[in-house]
C-alpha atoms as a PDB file:
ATOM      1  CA  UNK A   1      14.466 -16.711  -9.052  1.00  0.00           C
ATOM      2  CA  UNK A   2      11.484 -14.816  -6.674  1.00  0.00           C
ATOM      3  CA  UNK A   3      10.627 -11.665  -7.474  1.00  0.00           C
ATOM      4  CA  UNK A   4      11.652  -9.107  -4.263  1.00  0.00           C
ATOM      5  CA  UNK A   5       8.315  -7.361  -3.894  1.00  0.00           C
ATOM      6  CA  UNK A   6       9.575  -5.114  -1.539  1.00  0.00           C
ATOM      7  CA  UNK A   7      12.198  -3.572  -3.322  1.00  0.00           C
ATOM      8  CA  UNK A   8      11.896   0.464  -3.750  1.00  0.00           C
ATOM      9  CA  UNK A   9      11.415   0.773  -7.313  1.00  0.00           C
ATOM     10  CA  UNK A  10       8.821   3.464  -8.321  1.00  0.00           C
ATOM     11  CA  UNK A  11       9.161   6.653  -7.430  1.00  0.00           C
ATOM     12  CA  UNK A  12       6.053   9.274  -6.613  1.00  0.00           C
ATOM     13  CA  UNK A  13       5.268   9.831  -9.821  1.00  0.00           C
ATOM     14  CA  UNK A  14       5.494   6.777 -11.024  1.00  0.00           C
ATOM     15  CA  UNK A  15       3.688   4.929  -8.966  1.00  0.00           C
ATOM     16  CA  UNK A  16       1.241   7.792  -8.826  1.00  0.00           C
ATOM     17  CA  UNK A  17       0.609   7.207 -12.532  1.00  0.00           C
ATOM     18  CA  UNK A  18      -0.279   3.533 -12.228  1.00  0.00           C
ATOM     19  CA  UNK A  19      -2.394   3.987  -9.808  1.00  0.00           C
ATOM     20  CA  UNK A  20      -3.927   7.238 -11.689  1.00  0.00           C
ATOM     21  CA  UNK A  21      -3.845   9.342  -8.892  1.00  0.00           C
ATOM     22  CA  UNK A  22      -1.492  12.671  -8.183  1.00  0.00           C
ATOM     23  CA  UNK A  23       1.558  12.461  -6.212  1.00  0.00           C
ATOM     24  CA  UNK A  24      -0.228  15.001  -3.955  1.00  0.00           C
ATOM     25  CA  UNK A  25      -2.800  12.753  -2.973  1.00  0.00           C
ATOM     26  CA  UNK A  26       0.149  10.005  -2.393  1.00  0.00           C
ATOM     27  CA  UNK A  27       2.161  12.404   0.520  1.00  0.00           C
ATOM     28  CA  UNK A  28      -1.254  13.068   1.808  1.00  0.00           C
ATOM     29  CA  UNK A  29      -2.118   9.215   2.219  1.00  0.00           C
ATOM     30  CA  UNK A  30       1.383   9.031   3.691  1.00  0.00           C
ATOM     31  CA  UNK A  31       1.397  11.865   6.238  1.00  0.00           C
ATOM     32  CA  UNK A  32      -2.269  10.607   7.185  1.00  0.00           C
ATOM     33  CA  UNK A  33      -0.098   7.113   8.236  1.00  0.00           C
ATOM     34  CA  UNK A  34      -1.906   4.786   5.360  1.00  0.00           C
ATOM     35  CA  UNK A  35       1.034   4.022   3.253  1.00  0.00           C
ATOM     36  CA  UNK A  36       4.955   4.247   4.560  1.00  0.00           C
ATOM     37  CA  UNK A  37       6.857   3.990   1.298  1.00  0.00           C
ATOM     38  CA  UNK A  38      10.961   3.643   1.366  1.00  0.00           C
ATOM     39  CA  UNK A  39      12.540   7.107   1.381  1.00  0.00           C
ATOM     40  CA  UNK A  40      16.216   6.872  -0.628  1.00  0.00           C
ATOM     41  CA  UNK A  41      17.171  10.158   0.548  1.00  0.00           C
ATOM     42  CA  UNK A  42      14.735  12.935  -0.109  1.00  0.00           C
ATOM     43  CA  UNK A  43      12.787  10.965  -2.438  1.00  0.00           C
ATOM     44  CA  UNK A  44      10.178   8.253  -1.521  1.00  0.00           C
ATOM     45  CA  UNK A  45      10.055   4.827  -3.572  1.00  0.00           C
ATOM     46  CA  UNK A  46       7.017   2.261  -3.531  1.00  0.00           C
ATOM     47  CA  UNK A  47       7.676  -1.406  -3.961  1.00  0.00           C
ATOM     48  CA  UNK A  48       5.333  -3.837  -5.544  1.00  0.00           C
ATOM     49  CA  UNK A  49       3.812  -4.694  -2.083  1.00  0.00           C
ATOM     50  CA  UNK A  50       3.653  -0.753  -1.838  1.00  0.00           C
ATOM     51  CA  UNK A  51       1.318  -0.634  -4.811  1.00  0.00           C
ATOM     52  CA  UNK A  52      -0.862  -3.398  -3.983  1.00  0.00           C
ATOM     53  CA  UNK A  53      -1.589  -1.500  -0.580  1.00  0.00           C
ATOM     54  CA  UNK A  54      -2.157   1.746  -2.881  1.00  0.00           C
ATOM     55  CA  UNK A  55      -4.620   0.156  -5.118  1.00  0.00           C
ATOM     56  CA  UNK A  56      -6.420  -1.084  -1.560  1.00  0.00           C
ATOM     57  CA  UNK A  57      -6.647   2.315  -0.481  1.00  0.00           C
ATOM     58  CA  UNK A  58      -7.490   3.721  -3.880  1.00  0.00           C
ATOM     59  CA  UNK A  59     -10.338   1.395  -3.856  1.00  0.00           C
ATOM     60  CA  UNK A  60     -11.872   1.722  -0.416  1.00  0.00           C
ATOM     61  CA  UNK A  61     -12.019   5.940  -0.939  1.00  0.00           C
ATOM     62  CA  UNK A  62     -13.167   6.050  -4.461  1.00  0.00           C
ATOM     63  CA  UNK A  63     -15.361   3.128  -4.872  1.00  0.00           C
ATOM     64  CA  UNK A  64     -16.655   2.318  -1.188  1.00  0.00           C
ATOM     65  CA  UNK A  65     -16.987   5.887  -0.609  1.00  0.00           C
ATOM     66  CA  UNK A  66     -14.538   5.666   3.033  1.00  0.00           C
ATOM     67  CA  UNK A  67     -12.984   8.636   4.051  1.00  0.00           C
ATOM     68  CA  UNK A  68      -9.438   8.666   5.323  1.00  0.00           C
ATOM     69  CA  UNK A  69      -9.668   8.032   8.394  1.00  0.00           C
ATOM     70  CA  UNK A  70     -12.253   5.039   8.071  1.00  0.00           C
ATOM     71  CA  UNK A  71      -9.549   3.646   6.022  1.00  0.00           C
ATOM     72  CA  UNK A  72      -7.132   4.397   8.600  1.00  0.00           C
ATOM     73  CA  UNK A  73      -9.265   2.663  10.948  1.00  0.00           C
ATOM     74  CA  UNK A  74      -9.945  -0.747   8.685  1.00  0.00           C
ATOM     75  CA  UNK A  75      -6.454  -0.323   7.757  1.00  0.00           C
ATOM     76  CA  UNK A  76      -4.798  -0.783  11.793  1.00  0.00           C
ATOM     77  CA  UNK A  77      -7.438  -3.157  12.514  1.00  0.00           C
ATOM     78  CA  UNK A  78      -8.135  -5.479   9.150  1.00  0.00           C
ATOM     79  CA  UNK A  79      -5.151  -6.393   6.929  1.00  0.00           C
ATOM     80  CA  UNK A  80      -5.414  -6.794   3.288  1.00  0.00           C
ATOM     81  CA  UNK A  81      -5.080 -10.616   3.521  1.00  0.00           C
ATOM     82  CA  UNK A  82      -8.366 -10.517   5.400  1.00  0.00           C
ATOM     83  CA  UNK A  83     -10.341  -8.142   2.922  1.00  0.00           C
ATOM     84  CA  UNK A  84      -9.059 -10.346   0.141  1.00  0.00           C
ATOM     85  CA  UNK A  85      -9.674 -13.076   2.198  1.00  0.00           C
ATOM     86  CA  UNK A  86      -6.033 -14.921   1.358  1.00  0.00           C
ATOM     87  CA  UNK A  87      -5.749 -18.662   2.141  1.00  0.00           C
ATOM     88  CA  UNK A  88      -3.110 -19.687   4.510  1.00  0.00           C
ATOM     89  CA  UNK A  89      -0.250 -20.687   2.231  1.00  0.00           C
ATOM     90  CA  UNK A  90      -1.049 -17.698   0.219  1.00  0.00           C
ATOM     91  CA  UNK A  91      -0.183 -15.719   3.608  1.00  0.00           C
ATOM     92  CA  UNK A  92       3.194 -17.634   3.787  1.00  0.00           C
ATOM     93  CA  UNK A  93       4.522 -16.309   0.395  1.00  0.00           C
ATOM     94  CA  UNK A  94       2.598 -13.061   0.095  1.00  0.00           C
ATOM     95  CA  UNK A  95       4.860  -9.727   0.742  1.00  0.00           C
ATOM     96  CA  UNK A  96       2.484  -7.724   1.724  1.00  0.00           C
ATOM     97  CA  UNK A  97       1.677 -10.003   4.538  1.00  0.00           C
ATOM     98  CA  UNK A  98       5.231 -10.385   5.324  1.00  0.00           C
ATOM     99  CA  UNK A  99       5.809  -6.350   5.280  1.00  0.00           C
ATOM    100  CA  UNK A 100       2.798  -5.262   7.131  1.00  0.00           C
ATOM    101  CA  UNK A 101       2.188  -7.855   9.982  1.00  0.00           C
ATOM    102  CA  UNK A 102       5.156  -6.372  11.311  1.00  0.00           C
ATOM    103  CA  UNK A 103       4.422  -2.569  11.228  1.00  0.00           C
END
């Protein structure tokens, strides 16, 4: 059986917590336009491909020092397949790829 990694299953806090960041900073990556998690209602949910796009933007503010909108910018222009520099069958299978190449 595959895994659906785009299923809405953590909710703010949640995913806030395994990312070890506050649900603040997650609506402000959101109204900023870097992450567009599911909203159920009032309340938003991340999927697994949701997190994986998290921990990308987690990394390229705290540890390579790029502000928001540099990420914003790498983000619309680069997709995470090339910064992690995925092989082609990779791409074929990978749910992030299959989310975001259409936004």
């Amino acid at each position: 059986m595959q895994e659906n990694h785009t299923a809405p299953l953590y909710t703010i806090g949640i995913a806030a917590d395994l990312i070890k960041v506050c649900p603040a900073t997650l609506r402000i990556w959101e109204k900023k336009g870097l992450i567009k998690p599911i909203r159920l209602g009032k309340n938003r949910f991340y999927s697994k491909c949701d997190m994986d796009r998290l921990e990308e933007i987690k990394d390229m503010i705290q540890k390579k020092k790029i502000n928001i909108q540099g990420v914003k910018k790498i983000l619309s222009t680069t997709t995470c397949w090339e910064i992690k520099t995925c092989r082609e069958e990779e791409k074929k299978v990978c749910p992030v790829y299959i989310r975001y190449r259409r936004l």
